[in-house]
C-alpha atoms as a PDB file:
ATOM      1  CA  UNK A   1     -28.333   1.288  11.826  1.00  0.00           C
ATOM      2  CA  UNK A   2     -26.715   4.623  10.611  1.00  0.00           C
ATOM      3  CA  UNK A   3     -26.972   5.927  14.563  1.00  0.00           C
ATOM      4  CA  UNK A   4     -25.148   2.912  15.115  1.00  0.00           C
ATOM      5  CA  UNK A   5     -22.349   3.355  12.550  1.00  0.00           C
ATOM      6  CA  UNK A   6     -22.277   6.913  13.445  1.00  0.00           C
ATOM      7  CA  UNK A   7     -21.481   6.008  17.547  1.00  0.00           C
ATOM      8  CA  UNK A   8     -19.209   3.482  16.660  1.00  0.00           C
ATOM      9  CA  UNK A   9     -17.045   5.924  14.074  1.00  0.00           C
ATOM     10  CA  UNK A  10     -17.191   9.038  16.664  1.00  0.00           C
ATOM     11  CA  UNK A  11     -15.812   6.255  19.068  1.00  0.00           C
ATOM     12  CA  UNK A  12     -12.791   5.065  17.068  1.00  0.00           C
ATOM     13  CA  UNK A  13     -12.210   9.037  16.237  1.00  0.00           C
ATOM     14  CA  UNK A  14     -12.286   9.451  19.530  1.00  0.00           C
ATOM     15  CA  UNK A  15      -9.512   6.275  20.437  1.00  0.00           C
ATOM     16  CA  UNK A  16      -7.287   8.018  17.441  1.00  0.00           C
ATOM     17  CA  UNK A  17      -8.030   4.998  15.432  1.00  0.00           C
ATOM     18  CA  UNK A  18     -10.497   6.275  12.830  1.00  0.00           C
ATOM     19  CA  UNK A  19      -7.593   8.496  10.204  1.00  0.00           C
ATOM     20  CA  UNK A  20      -8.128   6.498   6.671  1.00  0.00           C
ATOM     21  CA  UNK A  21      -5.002   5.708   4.564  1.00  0.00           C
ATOM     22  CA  UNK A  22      -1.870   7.401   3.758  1.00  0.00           C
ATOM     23  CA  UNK A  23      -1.840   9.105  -0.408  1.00  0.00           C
ATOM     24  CA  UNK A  24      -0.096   7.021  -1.964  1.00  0.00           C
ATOM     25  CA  UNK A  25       2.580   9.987  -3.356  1.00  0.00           C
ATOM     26  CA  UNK A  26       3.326  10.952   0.153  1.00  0.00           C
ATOM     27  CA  UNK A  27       4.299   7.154   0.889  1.00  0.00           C
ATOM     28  CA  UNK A  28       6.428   7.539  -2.571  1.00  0.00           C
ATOM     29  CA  UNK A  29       7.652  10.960  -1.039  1.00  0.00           C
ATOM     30  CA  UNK A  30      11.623   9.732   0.073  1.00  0.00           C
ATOM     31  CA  UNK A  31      11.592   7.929  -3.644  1.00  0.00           C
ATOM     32  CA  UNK A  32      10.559  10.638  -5.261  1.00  0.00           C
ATOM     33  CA  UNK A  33      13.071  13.045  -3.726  1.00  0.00           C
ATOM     34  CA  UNK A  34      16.061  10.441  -3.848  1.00  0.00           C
ATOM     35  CA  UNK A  35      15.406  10.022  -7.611  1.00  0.00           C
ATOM     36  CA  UNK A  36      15.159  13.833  -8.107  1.00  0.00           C
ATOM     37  CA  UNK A  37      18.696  13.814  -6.251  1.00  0.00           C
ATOM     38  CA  UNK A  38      20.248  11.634  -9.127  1.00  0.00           C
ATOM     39  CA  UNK A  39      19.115  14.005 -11.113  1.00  0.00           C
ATOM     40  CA  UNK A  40      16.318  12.342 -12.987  1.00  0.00           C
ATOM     41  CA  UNK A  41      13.367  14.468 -14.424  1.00  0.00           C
ATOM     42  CA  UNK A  42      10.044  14.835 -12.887  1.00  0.00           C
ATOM     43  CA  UNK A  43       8.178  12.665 -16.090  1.00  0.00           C
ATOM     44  CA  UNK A  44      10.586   9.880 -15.358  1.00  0.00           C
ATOM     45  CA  UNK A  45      10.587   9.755 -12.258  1.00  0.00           C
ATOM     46  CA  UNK A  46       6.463   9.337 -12.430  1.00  0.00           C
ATOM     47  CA  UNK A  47       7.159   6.637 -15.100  1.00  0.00           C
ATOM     48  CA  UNK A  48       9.064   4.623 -12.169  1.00  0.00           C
ATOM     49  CA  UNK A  49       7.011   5.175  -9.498  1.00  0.00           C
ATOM     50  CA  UNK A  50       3.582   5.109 -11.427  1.00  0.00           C
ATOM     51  CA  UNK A  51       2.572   8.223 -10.306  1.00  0.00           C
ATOM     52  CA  UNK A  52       1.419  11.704 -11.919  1.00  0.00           C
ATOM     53  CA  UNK A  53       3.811  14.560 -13.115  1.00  0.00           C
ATOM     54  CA  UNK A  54       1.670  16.584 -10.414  1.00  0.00           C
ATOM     55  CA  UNK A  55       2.191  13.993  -7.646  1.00  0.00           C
ATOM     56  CA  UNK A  56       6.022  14.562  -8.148  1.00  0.00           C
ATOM     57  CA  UNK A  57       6.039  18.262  -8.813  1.00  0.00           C
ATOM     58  CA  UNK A  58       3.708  18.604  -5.649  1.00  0.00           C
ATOM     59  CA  UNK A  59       6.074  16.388  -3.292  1.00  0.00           C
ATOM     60  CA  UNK A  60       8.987  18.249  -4.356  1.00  0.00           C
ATOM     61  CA  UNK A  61       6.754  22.000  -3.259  1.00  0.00           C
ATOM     62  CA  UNK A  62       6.261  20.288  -0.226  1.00  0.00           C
ATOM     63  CA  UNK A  63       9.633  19.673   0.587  1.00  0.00           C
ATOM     64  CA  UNK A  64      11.314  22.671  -0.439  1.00  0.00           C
END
């Protein structure tokens, strides 16, 4: 069964289709950077978008 599973993930790896899901922060990234444009701090800013102080402060590294 495992050999199985193991074929049929190489397979969909292989057809691109096999990536898991998006972090949620990074789908939060535009919001994150808008509301950090209207000048909001990074704490409220993760109160809105129900994410971490890190999750902000880290989108905001990777866009800078």
């Amino acid at each position: 069964m495992l050999e199985r599973q193991r074929e049929g993930i190489a397979r969909a790896k292989a057809d691109g289709k096999y990536r898991g899901r998006v972090p949620i922060t990074m789908r939060k990234a535009t919001e994150v950077i808008k509301l950090k444009a209207e000048g909001l701090e990074a704490e409220e800013i993760a109160n809105r978008l129900k994410i971490s102080r890190a999750s902000v402060f880290r989108v905001l590294k990777k866009t800078a």
